[in-house]
Structure formats: structure tokens, C-alpha cells
C-alpha atoms as a PDB file:
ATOM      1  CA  UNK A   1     165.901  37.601 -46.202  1.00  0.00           C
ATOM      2  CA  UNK A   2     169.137  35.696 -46.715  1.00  0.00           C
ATOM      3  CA  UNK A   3     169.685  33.261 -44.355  1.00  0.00           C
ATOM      4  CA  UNK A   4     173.673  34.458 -42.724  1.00  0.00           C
ATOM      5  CA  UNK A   5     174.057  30.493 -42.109  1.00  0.00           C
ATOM      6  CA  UNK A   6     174.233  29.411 -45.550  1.00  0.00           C
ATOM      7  CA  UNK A   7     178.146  29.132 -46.081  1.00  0.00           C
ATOM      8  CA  UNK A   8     177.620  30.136 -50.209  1.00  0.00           C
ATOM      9  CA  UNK A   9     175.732  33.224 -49.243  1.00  0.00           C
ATOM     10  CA  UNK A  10     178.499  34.121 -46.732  1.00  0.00           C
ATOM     11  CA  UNK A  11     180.715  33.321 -50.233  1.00  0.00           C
ATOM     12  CA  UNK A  12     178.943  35.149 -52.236  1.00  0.00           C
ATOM     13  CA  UNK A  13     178.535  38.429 -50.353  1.00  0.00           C
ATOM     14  CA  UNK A  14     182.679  37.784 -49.549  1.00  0.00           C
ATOM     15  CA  UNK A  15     183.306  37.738 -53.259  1.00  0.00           C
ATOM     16  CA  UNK A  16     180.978  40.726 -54.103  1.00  0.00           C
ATOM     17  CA  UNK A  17     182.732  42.885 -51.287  1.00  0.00           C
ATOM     18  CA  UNK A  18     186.653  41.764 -53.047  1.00  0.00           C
ATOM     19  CA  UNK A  19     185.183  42.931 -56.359  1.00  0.00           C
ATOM     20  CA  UNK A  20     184.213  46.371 -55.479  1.00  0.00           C
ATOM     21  CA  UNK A  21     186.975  47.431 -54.024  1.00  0.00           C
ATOM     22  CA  UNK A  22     188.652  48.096 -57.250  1.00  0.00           C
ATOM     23  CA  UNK A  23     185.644  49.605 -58.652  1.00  0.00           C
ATOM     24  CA  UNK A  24     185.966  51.795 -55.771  1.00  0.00           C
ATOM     25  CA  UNK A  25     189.674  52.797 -56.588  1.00  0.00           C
ATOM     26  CA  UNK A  26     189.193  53.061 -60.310  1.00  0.00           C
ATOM     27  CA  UNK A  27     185.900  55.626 -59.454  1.00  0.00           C
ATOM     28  CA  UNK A  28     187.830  57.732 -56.466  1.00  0.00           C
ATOM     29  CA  UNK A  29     190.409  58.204 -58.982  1.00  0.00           C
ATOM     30  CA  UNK A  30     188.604  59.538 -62.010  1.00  0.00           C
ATOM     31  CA  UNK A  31     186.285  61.675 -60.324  1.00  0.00           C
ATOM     32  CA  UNK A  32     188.961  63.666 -58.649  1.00  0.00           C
ATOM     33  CA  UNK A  33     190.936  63.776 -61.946  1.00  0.00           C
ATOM     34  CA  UNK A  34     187.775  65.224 -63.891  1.00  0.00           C
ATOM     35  CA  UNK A  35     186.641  67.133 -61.607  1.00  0.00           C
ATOM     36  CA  UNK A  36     190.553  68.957 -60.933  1.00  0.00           C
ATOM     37  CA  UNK A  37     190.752  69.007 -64.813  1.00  0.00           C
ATOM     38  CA  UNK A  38     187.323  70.957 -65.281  1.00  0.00           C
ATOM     39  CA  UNK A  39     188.038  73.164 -62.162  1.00  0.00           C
ATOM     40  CA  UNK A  40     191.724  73.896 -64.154  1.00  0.00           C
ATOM     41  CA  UNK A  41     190.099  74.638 -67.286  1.00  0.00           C
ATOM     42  CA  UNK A  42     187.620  77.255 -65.731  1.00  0.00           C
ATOM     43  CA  UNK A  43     190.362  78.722 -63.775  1.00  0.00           C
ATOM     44  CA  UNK A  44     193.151  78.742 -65.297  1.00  0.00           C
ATOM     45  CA  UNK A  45     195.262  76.788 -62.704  1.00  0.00           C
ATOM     46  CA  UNK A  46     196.657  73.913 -64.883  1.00  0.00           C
ATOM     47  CA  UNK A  47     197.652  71.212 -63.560  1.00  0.00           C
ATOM     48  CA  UNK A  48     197.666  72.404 -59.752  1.00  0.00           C
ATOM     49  CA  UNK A  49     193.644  71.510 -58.926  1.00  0.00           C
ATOM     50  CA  UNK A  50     193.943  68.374 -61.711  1.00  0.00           C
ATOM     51  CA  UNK A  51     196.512  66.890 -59.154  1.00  0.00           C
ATOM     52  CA  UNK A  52     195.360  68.288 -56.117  1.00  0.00           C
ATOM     53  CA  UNK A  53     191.975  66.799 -56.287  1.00  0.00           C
ATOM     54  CA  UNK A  54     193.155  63.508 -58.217  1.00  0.00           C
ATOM     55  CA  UNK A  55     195.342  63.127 -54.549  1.00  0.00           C
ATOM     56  CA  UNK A  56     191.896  63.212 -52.710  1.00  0.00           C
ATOM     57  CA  UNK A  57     190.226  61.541 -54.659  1.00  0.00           C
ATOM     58  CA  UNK A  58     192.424  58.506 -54.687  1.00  0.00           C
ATOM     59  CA  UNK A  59     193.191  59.293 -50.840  1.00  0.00           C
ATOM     60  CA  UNK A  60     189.686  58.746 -49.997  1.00  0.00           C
ATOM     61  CA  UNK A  61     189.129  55.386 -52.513  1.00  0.00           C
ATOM     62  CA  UNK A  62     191.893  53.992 -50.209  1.00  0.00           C
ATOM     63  CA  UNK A  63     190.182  54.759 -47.467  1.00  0.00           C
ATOM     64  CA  UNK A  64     187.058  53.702 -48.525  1.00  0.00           C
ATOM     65  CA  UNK A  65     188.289  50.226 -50.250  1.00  0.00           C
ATOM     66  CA  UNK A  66     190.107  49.897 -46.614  1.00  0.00           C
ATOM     67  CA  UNK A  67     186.686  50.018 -44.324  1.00  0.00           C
ATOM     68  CA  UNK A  68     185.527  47.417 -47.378  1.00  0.00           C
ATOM     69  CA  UNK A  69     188.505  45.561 -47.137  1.00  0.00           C
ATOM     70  CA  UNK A  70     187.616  45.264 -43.037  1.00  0.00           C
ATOM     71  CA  UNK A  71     183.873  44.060 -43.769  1.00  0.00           C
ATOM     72  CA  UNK A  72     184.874  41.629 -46.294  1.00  0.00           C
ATOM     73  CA  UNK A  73     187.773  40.164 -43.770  1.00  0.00           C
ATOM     74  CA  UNK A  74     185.351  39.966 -40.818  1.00  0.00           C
ATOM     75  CA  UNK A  75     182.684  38.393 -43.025  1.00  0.00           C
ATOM     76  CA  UNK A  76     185.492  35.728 -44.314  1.00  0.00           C
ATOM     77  CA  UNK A  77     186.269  34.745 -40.611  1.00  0.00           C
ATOM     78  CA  UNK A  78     182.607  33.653 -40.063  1.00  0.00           C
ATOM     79  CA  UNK A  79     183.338  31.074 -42.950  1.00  0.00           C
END
């Protein structure tokens, strides 16, 4: 168990929380780009469901990376 008084764990899990957030974009954004771009091939739709989805995707990494963002800052304050 990690002990939530020891100021470089606190650090630590900080830092790790600011790192994934733009693993979180970078993911968001290529899923909904490959998965529009697959959908367009096997339909015929070019680029409509590429950019549709590739909107979604990176709407929800924002929102996502947000609630993370939120964590993180609330963990920082107890610093």
C-alpha cells in the first residue's frame, strides 16, 4: 500500500497523471481517425466518417485528459 503521506509518492503519482494526458490525446485521436478511415473505405463515404469520427474521437480525449487534468490538480494541492 503506498503510504498518501509520503510527499515523493504524492510527486510521483502527480507526474504520472501530467504524462498521460497526452498519451490520452495522441490515442483519442488515432483511433477515431482509423476507425473513420476503415468505416470510409468499406463504405464508400470518403472523407465524411474519417472526419466525423476523428471529431469524437479527439472530443472525447479532451474530455477525458480534462477529468485527468482535475485528479492530477487536486492531488497537487495536497502537496
Amino acid at each position: 500500500m503506498v503510504d498518501n503521506s509520503d510527499p515523493r509518492a504524492r510527486r510521483t503519482r502527480v507526474l504520472a497523471g501530467l504524462a498521460g494526458i497526452p498519451t490520452t490525446l495522441t490515442i483519442g485521436a488515432l483511433l477515431g481517425f482509423f476507425a473513420g478511415r476503415w468505416l470510409d473505405t468499406r463504405f464508400g463515404t470518403e472523407p465524411w466518417l474519417q472526419l466525423i469520427l476523428l471529431g469524437l474521437g479527439l472530443a472525447s480525449a479532451v474530455r477525458t485528459a480534462h477529468r485527468q487534468l482535475k485528479r492530477v490538480s487536486k492531488e497537487f494541492d495536497k502537496l
